[in-house]
C-alpha atoms as a PDB file:
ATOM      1  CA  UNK A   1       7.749  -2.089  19.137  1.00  0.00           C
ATOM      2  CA  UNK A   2       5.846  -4.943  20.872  1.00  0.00           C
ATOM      3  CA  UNK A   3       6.781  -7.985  21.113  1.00  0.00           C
ATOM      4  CA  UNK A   4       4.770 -11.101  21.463  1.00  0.00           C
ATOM      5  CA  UNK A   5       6.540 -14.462  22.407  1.00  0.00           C
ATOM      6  CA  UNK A   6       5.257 -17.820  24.594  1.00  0.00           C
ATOM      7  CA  UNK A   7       1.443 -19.022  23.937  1.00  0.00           C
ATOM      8  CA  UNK A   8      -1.459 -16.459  22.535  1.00  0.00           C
ATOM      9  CA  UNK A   9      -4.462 -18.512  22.876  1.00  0.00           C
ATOM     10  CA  UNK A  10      -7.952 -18.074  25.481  1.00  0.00           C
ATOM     11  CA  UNK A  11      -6.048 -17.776  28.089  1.00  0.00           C
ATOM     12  CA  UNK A  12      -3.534 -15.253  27.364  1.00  0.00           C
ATOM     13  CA  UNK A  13      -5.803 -13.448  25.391  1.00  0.00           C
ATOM     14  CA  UNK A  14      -7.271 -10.354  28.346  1.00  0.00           C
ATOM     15  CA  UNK A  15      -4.130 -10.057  29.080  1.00  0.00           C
ATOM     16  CA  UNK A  16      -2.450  -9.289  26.048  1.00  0.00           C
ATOM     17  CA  UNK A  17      -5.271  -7.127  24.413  1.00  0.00           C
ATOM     18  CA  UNK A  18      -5.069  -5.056  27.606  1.00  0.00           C
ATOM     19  CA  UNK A  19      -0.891  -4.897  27.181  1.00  0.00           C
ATOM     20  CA  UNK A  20      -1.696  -3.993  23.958  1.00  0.00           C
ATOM     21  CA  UNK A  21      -3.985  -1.034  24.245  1.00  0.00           C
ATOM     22  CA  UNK A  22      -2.274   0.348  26.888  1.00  0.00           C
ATOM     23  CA  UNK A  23       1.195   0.066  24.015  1.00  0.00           C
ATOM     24  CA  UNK A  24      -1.158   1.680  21.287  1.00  0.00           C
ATOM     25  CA  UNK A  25      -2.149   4.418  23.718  1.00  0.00           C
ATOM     26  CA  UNK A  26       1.640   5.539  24.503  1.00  0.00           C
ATOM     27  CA  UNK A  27       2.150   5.488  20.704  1.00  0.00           C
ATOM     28  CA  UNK A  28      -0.584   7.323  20.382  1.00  0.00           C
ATOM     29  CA  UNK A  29       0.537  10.036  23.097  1.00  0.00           C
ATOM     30  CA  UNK A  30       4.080   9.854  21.479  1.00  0.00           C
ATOM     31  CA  UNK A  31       2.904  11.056  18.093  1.00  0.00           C
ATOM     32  CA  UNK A  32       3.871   7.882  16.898  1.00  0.00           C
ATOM     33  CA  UNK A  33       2.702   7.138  13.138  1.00  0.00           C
ATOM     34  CA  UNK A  34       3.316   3.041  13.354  1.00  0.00           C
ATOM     35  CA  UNK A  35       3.360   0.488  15.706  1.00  0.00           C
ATOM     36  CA  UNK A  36       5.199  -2.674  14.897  1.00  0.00           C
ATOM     37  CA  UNK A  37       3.934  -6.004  16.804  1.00  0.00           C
ATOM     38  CA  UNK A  38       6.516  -8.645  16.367  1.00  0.00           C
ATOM     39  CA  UNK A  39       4.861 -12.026  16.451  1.00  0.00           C
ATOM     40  CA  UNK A  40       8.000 -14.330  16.313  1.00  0.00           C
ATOM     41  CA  UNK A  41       7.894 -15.376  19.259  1.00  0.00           C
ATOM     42  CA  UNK A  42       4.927 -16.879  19.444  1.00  0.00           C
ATOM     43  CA  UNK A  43       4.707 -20.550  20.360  1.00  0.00           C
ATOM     44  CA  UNK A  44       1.413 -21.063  20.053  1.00  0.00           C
ATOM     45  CA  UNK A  45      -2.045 -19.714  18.603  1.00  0.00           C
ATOM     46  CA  UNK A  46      -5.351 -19.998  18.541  1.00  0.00           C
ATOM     47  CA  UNK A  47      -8.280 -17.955  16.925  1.00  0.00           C
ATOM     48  CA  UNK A  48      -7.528 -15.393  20.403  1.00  0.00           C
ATOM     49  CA  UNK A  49      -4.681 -14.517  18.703  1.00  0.00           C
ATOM     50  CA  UNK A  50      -6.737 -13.251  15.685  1.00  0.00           C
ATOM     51  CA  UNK A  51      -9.184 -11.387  17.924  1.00  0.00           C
ATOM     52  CA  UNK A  52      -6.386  -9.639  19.473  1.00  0.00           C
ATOM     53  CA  UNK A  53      -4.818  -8.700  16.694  1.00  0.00           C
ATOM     54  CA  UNK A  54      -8.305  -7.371  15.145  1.00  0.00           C
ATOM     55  CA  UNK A  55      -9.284  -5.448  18.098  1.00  0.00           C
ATOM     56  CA  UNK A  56      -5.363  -3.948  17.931  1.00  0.00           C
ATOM     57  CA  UNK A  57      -6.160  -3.008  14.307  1.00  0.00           C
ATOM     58  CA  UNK A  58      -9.979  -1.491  14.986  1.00  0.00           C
ATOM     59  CA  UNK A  59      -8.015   0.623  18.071  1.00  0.00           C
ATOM     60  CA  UNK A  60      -5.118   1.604  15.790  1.00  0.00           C
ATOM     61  CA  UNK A  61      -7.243   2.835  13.195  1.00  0.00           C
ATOM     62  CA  UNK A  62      -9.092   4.767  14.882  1.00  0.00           C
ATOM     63  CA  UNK A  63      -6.240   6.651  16.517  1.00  0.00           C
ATOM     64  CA  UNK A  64      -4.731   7.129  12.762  1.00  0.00           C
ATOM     65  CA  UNK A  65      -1.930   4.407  13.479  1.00  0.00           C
ATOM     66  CA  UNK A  66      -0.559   2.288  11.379  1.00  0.00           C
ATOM     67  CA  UNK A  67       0.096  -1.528  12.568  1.00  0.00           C
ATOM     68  CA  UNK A  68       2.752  -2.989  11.106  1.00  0.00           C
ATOM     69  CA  UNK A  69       2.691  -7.097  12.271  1.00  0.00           C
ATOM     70  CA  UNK A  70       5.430  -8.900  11.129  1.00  0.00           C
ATOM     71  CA  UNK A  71       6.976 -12.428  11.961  1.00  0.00           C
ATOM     72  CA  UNK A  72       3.837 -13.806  12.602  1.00  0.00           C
ATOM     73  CA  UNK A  73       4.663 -18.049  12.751  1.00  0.00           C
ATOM     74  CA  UNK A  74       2.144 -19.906   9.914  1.00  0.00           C
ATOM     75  CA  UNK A  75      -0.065 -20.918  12.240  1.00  0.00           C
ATOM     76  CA  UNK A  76      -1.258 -17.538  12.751  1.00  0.00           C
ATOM     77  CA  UNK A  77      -1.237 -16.932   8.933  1.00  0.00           C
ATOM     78  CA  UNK A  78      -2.902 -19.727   8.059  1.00  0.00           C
ATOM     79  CA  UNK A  79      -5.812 -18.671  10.825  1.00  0.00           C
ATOM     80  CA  UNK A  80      -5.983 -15.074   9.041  1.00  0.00           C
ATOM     81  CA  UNK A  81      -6.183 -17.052   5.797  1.00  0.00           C
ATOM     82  CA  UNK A  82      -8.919 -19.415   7.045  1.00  0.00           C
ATOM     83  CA  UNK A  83     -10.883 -16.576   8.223  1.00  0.00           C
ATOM     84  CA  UNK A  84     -10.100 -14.169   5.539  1.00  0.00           C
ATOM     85  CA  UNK A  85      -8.759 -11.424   7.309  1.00  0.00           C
ATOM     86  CA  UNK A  86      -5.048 -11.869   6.362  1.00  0.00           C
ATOM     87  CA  UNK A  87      -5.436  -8.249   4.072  1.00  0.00           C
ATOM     88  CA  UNK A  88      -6.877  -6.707   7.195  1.00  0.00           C
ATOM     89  CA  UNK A  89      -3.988  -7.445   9.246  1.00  0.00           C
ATOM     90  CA  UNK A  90      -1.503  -7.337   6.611  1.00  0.00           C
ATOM     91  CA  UNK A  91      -0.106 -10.121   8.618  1.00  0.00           C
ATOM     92  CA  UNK A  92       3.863 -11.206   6.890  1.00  0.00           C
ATOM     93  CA  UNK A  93       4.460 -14.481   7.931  1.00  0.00           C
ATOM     94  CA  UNK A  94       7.902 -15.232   9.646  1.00  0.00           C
ATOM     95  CA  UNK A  95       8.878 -17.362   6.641  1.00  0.00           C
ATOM     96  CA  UNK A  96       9.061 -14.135   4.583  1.00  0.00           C
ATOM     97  CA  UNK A  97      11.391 -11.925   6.891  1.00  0.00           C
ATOM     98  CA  UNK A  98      15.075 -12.742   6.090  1.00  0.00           C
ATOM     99  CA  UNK A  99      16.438 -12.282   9.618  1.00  0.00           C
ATOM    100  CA  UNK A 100      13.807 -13.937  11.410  1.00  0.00           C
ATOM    101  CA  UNK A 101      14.128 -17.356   8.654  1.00  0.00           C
ATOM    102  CA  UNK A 102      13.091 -20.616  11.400  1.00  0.00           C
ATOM    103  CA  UNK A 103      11.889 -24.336  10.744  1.00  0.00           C
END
């Protein structure tokens, strides 16, 4: 699993796409089939967040994994919404996970 918490925006952004890769390429090594990215921590997001999460997907893909992001706050989803990509990151928002239920 990885976990995203604190801000995802610009300036984060290098930093966690590289975290990221570096995660997909140990699942990847593992055998792995899935990688789940929990976004329920996030405080804050921008359209970075998005482009992470895309480049994640395109990297995934490619390696034949499956990316399962879940807990993602509404902000995010109403980004993937806005830029009609929420069916490309199957993004669930956090509102929809029982156990992870916050206002």
């Amino acid at each position: 699993m990885l976990t995203l918490s604190g801000p995802l925006t610009q300036l984060e952004a290098p930093r966690v796409l590289r975290e990221g890769e570096a995660q997909l390429g140990q699942t990847r090594e593992a055998g792995t089939a899935t990688l789940r990215v929990d976004c329920s921590g996030l405080s804050q997001v921008d359209s970075s967040a998005l482009a992470v999460l895309l480049s994640w997907q395109r990297t995934a893909q490619s390696a034949g994994i499956a990316l399962d992001i879940a807990g993602a706050p509404e902000a995010l989803s109403n980004l993937a919404m806005l830029y009609g990509v929420e069916s490309l990151l199957a993004v669930v928002p956090a509102s929809a996970e029982h156990h992870h239920a916050r206002h």
